[in-house]
C-alpha atoms as a PDB file:
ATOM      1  CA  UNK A   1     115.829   1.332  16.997  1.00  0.00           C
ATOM      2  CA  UNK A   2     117.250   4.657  18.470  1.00  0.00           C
ATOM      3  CA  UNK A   3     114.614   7.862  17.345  1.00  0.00           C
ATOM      4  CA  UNK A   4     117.647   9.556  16.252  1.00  0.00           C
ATOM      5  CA  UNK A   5     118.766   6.790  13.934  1.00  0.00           C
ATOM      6  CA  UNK A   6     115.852   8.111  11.921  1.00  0.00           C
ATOM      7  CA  UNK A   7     117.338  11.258  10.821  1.00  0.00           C
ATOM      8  CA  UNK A   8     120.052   9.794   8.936  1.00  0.00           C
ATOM      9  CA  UNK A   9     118.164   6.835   7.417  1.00  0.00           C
ATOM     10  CA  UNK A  10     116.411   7.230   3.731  1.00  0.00           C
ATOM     11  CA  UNK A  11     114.677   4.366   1.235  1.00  0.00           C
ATOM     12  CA  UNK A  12     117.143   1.830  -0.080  1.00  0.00           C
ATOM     13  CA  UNK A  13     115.066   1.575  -3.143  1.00  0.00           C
ATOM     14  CA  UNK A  14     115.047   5.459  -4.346  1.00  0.00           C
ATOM     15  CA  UNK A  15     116.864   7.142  -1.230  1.00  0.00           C
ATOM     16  CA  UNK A  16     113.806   8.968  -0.350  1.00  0.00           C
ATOM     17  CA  UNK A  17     112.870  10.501   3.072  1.00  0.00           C
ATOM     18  CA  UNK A  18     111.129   7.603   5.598  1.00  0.00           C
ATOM     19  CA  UNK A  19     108.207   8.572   7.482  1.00  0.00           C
ATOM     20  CA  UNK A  20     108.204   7.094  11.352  1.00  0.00           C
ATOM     21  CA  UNK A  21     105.005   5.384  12.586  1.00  0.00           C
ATOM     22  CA  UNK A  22     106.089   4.256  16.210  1.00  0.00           C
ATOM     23  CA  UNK A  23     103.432   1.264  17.861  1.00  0.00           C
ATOM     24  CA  UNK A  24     105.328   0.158  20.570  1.00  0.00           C
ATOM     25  CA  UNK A  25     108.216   2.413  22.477  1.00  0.00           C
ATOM     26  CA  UNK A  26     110.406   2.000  25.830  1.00  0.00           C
ATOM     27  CA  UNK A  27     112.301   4.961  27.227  1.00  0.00           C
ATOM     28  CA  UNK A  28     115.183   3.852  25.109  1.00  0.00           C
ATOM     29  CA  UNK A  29     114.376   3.222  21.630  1.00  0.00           C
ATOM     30  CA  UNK A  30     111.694   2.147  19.737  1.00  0.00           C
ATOM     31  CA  UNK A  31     110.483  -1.712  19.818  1.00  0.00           C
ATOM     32  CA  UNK A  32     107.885  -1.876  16.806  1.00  0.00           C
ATOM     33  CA  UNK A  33     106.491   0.071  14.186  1.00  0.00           C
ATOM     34  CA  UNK A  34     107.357   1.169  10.699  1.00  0.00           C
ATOM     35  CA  UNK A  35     109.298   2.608   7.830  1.00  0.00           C
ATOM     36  CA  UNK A  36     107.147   4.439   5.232  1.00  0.00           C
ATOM     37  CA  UNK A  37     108.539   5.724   1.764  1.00  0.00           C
ATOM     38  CA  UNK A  38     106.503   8.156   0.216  1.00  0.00           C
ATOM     39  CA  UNK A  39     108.523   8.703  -2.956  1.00  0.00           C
ATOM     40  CA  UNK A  40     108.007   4.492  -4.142  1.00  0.00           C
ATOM     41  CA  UNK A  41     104.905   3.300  -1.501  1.00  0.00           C
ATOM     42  CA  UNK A  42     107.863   1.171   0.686  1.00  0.00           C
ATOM     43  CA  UNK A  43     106.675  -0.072   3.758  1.00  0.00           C
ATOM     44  CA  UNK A  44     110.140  -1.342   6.002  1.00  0.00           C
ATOM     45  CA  UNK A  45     109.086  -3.151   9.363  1.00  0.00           C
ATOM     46  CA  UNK A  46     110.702  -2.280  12.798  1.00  0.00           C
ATOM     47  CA  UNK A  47     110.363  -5.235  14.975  1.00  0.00           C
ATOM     48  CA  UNK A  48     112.156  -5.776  18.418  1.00  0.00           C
ATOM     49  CA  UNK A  49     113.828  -2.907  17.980  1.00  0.00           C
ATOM     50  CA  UNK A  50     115.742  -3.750  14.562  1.00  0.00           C
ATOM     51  CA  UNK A  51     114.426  -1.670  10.992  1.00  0.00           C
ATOM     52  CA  UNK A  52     114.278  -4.164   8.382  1.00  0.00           C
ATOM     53  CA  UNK A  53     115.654  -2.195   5.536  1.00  0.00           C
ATOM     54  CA  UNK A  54     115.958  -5.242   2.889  1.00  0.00           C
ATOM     55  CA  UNK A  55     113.918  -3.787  -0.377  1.00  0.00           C
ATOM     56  CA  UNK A  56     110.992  -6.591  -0.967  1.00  0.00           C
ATOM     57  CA  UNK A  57     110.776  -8.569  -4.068  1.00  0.00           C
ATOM     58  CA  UNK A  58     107.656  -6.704  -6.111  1.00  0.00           C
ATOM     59  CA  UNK A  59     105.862  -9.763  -6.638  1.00  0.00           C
ATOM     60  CA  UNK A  60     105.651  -9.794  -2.625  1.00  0.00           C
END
């Protein structure tokens, strides 16, 4: 995922703001890490690069 895709992205659940936690990064983008929504407690998964944006079933 590009850093600057971050700025434009918000929750899909409430369209909060998403805090970045980066674990892994390359000179290009970032490789793992994660998604955080304050607002609803969301936790959205970046791995190899891709954001996993799919809201999770509750009962998850």
């Amino acid at each position: 995922m590009k850093r600057e895709l971050h700025d434009i992205l918000c929750c899909p659940v409430c369209k909060g703001d998403l805090t970045l936690e980066v674990l892994e990064e390359d000179e290009r983008e970032i490789i793992t890490g994660s998604l955080t929504c304050a607002a609803c407690n969301v936790v959205y998964p970046i791995e190899e690069g891709i954001p996993n944006l799919l809201p999770r079933n509750r009962d998850e």
